[in-house]
PDB file of N, CA and C in Angstrom:
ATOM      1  N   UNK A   1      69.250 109.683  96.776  1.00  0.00           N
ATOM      2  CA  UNK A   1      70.591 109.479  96.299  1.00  0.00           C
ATOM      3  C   UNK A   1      71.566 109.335  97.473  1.00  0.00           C
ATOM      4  N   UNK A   2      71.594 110.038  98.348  1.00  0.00           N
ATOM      5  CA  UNK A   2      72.243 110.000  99.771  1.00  0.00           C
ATOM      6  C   UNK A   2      72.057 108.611 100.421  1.00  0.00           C
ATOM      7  N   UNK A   3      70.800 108.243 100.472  1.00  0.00           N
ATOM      8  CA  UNK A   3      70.943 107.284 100.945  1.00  0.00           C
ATOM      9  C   UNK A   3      71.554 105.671 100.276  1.00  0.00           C
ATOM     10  N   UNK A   4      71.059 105.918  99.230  1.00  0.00           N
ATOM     11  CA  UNK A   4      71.942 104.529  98.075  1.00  0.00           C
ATOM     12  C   UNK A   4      72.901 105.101  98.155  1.00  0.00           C
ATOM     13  N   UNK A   5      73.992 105.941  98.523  1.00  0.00           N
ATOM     14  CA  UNK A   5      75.277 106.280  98.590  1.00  0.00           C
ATOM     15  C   UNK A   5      75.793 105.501  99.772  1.00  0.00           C
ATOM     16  N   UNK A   6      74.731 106.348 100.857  1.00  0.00           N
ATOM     17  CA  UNK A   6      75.349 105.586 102.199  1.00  0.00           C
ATOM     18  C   UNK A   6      75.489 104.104 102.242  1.00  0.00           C
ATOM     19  N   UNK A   7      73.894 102.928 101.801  1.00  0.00           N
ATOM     20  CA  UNK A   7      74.316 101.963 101.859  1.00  0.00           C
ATOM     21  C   UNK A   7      75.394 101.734 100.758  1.00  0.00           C
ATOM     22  N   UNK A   8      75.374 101.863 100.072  1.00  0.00           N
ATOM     23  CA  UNK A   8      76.931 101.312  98.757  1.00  0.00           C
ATOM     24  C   UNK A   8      77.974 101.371  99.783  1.00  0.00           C
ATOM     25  N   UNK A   9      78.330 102.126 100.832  1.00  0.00           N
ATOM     26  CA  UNK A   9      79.834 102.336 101.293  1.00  0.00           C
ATOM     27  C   UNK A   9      79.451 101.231 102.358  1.00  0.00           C
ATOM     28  N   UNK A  10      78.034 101.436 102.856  1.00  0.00           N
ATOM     29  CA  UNK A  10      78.441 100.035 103.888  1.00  0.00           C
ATOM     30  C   UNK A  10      78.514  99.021 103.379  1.00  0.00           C
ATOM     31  N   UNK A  11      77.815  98.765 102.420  1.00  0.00           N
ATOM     32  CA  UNK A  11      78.143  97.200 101.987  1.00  0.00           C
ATOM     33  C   UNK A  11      79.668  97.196 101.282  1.00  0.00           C
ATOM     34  N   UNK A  12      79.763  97.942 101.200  1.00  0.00           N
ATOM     35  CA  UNK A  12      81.492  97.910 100.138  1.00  0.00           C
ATOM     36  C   UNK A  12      82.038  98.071 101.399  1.00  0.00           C
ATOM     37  N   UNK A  13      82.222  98.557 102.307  1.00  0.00           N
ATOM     38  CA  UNK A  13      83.099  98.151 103.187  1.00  0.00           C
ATOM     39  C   UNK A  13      83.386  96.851 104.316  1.00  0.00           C
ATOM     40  N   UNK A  14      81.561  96.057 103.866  1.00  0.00           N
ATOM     41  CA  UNK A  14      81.281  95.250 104.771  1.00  0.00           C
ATOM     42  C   UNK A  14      81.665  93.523 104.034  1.00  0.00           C
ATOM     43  N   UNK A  15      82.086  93.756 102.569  1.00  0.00           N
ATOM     44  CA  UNK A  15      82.763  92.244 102.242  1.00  0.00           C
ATOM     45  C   UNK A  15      84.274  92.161 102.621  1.00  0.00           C
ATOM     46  N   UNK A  16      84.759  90.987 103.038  1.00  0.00           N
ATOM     47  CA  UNK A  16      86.000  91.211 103.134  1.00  0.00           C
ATOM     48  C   UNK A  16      86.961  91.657 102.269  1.00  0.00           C
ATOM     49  N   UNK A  17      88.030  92.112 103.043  1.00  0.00           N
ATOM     50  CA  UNK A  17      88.828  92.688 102.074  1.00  0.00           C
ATOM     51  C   UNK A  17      89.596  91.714 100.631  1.00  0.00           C
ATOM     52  N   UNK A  18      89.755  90.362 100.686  1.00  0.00           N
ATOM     53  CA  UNK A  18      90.310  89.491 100.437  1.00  0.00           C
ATOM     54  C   UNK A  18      89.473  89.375  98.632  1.00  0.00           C
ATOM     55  N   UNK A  19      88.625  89.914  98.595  1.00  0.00           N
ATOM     56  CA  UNK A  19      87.943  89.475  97.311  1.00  0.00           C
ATOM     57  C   UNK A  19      88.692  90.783  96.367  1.00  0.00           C
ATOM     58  N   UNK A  20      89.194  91.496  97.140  1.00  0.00           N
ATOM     59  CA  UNK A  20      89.665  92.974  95.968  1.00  0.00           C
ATOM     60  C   UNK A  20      90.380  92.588  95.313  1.00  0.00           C
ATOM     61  N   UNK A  21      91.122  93.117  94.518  1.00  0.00           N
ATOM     62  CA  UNK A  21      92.318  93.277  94.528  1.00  0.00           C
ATOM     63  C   UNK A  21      92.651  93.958  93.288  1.00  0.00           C
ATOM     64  N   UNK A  22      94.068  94.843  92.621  1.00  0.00           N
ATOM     65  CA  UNK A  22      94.763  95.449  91.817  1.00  0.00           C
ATOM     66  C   UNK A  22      93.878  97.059  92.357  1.00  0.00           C
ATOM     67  N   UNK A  23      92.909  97.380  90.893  1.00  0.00           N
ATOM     68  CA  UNK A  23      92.571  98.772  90.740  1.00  0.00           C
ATOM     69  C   UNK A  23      91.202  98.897  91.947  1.00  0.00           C
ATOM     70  N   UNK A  24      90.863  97.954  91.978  1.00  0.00           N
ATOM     71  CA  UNK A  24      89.351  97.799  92.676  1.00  0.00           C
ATOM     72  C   UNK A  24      89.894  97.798  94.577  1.00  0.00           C
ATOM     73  N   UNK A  25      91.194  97.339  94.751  1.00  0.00           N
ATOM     74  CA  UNK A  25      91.376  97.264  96.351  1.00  0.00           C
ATOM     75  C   UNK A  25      92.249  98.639  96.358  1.00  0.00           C
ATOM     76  N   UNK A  26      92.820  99.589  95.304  1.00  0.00           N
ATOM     77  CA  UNK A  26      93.321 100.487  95.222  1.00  0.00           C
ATOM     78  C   UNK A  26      92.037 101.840  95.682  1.00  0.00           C
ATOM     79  N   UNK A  27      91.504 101.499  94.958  1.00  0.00           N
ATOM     80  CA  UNK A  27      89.740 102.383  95.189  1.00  0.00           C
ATOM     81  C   UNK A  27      89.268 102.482  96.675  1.00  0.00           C
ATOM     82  N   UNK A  28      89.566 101.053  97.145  1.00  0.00           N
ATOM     83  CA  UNK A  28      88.458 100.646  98.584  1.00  0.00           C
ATOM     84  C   UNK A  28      89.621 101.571  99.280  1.00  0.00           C
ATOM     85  N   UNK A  29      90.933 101.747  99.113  1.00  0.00           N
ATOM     86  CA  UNK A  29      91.456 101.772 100.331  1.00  0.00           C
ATOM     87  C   UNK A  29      92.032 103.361 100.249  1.00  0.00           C
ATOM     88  N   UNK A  30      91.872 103.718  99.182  1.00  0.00           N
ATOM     89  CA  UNK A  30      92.248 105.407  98.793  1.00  0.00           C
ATOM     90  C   UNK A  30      90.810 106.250  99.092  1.00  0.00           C
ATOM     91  N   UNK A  31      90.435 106.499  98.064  1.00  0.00           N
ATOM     92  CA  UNK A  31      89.145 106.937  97.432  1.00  0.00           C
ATOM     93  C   UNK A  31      87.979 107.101  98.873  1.00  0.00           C
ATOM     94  N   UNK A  32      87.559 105.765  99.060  1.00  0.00           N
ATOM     95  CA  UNK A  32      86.842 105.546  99.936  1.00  0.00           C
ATOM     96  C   UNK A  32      87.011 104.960 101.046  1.00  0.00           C
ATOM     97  N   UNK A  33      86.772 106.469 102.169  1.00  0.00           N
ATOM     98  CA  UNK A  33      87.411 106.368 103.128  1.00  0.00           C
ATOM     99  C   UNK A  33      86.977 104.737 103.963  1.00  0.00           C
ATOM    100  N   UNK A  34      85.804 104.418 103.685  1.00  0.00           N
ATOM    101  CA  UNK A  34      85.326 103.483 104.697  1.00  0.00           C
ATOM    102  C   UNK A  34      85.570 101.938 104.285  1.00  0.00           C
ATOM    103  N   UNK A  35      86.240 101.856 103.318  1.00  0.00           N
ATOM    104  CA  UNK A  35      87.390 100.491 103.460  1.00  0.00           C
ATOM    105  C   UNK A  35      88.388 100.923 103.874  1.00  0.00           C
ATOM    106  N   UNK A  36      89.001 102.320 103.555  1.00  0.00           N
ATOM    107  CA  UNK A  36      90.579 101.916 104.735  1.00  0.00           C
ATOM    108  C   UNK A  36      90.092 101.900 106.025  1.00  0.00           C
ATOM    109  N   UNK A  37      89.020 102.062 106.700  1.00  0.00           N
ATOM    110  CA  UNK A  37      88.782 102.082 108.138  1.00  0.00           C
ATOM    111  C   UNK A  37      88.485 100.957 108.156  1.00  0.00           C
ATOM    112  N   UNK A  38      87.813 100.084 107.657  1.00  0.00           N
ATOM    113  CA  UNK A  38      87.805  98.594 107.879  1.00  0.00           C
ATOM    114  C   UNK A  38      88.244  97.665 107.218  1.00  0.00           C
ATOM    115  N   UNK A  39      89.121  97.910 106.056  1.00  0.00           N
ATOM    116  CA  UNK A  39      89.814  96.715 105.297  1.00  0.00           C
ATOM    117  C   UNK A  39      91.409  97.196 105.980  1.00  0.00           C
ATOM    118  N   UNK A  40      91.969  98.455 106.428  1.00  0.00           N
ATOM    119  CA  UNK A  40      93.058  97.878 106.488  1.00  0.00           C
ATOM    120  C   UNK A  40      93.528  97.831 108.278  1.00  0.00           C
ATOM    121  N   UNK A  41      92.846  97.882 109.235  1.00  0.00           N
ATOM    122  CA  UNK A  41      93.062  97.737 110.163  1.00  0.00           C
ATOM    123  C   UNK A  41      92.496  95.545 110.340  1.00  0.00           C
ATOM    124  N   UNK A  42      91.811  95.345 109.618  1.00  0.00           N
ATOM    125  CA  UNK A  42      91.881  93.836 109.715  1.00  0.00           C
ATOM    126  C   UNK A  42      93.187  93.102 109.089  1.00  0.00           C
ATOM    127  N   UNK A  43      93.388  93.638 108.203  1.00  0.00           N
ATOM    128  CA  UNK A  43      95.037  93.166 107.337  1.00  0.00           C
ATOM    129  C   UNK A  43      95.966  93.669 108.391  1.00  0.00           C
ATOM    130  N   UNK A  44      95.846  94.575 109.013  1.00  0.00           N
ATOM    131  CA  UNK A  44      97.194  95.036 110.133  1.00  0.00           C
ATOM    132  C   UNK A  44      96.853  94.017 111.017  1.00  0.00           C
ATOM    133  N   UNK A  45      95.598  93.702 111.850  1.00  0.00           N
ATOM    134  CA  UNK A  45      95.804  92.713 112.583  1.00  0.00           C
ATOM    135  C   UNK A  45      96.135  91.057 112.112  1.00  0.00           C
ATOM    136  N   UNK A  46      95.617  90.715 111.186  1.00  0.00           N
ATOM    137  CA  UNK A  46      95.893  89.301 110.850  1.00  0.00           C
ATOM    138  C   UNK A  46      97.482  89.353 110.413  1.00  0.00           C
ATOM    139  N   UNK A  47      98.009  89.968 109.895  1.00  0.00           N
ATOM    140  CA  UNK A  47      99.617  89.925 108.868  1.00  0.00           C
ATOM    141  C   UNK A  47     100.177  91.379 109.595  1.00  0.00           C
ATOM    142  N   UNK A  48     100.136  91.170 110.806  1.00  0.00           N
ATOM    143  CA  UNK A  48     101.191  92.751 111.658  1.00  0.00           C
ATOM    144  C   UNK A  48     102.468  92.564 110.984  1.00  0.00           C
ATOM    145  N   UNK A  49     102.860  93.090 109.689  1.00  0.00           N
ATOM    146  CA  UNK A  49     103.879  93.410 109.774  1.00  0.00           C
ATOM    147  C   UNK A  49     104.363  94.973 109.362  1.00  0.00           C
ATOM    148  N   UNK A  50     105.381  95.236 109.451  1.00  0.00           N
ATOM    149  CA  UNK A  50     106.183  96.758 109.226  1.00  0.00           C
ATOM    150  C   UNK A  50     105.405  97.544 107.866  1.00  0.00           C
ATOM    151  N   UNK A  51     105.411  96.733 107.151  1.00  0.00           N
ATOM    152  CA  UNK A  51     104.394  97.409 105.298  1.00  0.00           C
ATOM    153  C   UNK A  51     103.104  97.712 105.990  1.00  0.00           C
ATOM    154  N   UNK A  52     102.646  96.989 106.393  1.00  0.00           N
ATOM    155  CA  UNK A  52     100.846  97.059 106.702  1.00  0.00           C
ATOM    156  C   UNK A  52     101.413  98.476 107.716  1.00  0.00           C
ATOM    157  N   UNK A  53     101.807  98.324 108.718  1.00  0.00           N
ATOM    158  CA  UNK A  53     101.756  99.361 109.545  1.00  0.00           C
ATOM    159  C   UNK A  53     102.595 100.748 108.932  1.00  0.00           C
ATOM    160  N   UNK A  54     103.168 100.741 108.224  1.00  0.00           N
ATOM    161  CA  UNK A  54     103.506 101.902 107.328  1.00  0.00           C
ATOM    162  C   UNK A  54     102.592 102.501 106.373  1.00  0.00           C
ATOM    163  N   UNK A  55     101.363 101.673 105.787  1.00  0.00           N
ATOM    164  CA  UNK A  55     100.536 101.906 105.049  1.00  0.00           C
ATOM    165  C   UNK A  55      99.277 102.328 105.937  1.00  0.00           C
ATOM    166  N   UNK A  56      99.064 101.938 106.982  1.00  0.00           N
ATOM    167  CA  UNK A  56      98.157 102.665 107.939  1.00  0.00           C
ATOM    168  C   UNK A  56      98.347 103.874 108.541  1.00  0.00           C
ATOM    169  N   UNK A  57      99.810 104.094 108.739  1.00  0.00           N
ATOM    170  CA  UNK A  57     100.016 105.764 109.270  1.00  0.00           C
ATOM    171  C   UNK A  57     100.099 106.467 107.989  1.00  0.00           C
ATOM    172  N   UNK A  58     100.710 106.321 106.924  1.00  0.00           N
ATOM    173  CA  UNK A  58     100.461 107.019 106.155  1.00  0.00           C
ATOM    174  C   UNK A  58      99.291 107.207 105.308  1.00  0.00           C
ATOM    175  N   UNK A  59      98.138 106.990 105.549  1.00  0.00           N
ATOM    176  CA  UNK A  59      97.049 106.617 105.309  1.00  0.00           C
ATOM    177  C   UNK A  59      96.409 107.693 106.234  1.00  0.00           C
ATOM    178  N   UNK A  60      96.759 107.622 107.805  1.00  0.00           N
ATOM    179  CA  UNK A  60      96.453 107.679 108.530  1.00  0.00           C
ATOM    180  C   UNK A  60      96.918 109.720 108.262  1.00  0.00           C
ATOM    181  N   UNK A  61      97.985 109.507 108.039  1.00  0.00           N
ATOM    182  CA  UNK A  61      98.725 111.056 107.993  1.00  0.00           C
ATOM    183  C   UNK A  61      98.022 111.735 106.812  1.00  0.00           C
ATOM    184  N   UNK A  62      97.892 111.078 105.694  1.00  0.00           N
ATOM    185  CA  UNK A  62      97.584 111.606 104.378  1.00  0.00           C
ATOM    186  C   UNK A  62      95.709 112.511 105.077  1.00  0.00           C
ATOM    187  N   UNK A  63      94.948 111.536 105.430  1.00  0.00           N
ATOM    188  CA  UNK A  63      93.318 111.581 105.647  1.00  0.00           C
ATOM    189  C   UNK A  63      93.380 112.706 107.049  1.00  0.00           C
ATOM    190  N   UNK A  64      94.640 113.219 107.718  1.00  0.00           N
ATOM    191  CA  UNK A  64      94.951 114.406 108.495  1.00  0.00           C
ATOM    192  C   UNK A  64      95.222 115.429 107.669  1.00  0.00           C
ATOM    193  N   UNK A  65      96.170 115.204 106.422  1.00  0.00           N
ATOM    194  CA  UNK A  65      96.261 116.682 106.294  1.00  0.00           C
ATOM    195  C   UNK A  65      95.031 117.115 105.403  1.00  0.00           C
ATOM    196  N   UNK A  66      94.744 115.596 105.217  1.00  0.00           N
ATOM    197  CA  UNK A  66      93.109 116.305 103.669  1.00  0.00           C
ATOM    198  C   UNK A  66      92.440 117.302 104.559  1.00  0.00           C
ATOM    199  N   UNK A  67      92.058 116.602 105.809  1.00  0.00           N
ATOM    200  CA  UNK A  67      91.325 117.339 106.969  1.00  0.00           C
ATOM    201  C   UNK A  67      91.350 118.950 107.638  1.00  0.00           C
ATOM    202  N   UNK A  68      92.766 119.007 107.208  1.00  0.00           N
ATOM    203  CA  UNK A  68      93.307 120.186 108.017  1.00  0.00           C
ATOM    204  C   UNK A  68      93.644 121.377 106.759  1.00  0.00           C
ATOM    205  N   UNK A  69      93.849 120.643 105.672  1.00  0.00           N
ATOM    206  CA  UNK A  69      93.722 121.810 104.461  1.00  0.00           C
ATOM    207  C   UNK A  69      92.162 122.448 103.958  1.00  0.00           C
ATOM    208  N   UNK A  70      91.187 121.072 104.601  1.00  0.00           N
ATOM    209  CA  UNK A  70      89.791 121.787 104.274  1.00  0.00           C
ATOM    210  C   UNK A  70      89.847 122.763 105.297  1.00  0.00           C
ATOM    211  N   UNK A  71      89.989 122.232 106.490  1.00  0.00           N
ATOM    212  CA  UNK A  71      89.650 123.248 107.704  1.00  0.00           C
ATOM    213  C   UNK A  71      90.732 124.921 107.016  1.00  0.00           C
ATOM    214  N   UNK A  72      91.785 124.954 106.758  1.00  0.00           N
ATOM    215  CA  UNK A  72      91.903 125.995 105.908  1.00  0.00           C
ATOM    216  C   UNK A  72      91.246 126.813 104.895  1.00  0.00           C
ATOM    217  N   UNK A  73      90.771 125.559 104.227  1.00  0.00           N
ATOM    218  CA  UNK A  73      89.954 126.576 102.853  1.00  0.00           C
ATOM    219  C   UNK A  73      88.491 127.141 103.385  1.00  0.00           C
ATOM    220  N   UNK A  74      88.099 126.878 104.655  1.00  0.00           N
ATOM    221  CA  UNK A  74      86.545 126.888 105.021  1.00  0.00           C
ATOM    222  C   UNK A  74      86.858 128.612 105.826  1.00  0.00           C
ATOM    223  N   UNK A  75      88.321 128.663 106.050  1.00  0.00           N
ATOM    224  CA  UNK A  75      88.771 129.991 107.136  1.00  0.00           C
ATOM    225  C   UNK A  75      88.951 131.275 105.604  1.00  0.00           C
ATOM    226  N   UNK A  76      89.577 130.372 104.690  1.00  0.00           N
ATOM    227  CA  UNK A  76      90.140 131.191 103.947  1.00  0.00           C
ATOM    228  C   UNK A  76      88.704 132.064 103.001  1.00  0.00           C
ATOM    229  N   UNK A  77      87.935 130.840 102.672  1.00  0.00           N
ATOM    230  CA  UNK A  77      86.503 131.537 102.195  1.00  0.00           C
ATOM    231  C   UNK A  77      85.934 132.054 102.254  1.00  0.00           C
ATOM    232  N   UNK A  78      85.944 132.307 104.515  1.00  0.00           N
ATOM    233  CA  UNK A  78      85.037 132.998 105.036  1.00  0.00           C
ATOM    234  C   UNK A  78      85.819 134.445 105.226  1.00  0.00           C
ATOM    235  N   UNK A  79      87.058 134.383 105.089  1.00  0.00           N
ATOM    236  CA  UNK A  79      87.662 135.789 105.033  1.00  0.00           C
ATOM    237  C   UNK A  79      88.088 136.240 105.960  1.00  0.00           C
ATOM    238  N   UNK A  80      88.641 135.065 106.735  1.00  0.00           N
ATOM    239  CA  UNK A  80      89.485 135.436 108.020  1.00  0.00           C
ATOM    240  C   UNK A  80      91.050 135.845 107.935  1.00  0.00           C
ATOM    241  N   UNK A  81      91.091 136.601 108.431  1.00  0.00           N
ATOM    242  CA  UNK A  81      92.751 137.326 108.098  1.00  0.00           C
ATOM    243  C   UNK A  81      93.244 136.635 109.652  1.00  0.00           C
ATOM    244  N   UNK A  82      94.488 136.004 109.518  1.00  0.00           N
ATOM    245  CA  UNK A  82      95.038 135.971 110.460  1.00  0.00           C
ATOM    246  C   UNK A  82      95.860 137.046 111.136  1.00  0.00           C
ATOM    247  N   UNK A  83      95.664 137.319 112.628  1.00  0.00           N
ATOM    248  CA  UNK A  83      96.314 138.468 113.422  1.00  0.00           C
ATOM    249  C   UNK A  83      97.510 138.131 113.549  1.00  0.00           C
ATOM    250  N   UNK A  84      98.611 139.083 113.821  1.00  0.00           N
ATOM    251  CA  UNK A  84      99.762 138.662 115.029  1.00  0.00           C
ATOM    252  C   UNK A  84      99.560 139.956 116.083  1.00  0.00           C
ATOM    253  N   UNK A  85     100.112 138.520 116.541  1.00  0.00           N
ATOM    254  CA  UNK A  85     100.596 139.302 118.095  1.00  0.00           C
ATOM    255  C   UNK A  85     101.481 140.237 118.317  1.00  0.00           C
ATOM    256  N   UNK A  86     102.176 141.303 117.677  1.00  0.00           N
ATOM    257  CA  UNK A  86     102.963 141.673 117.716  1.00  0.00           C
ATOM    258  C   UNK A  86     103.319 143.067 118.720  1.00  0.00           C
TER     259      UNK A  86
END
């Protein structure tokens, strides 16, 4: 199962982006991380404009904090109390 997972994301990330579109390019570029890593850094380069590059940092910001709230819940599970310095 892992592995028909893995290929599905490469090949879904490996047609161009240009065939998506509405709910299905909403999917590639939310959901699954490995079209926004390669569908929207090709749209930023071909059409650089201000939208594309607003939709990549925040993209970019959103897939940081997912990151940094797991790294929380993995501290919080294991039952780490935070100290102060006081």
């Amino acid at each position: 199962m892992a592995r028909d997972l893995t290929d599905f994301l490469l090949l879904f990330s490996s047609y161009p982006g240009s065939i998506y579109s509405g709910a299905t390019k909403l999917i590639a570029l939310t959901v699954l991380p490995a079209g926004f890593v390669v569908l929207a850094p090709v749209e930023l380069l071909r059409e650089p404009t201000s939208a594309h590059l607003a939709i990549a940092a925040a993209a970019a910001l959103g897939y940081t904090s997912l990151a940094m709230f797991q790294m929380g819940l993995r501290r919080y599970r294991r039952g780490d109390t935070p100290t102060s310095n006081v």
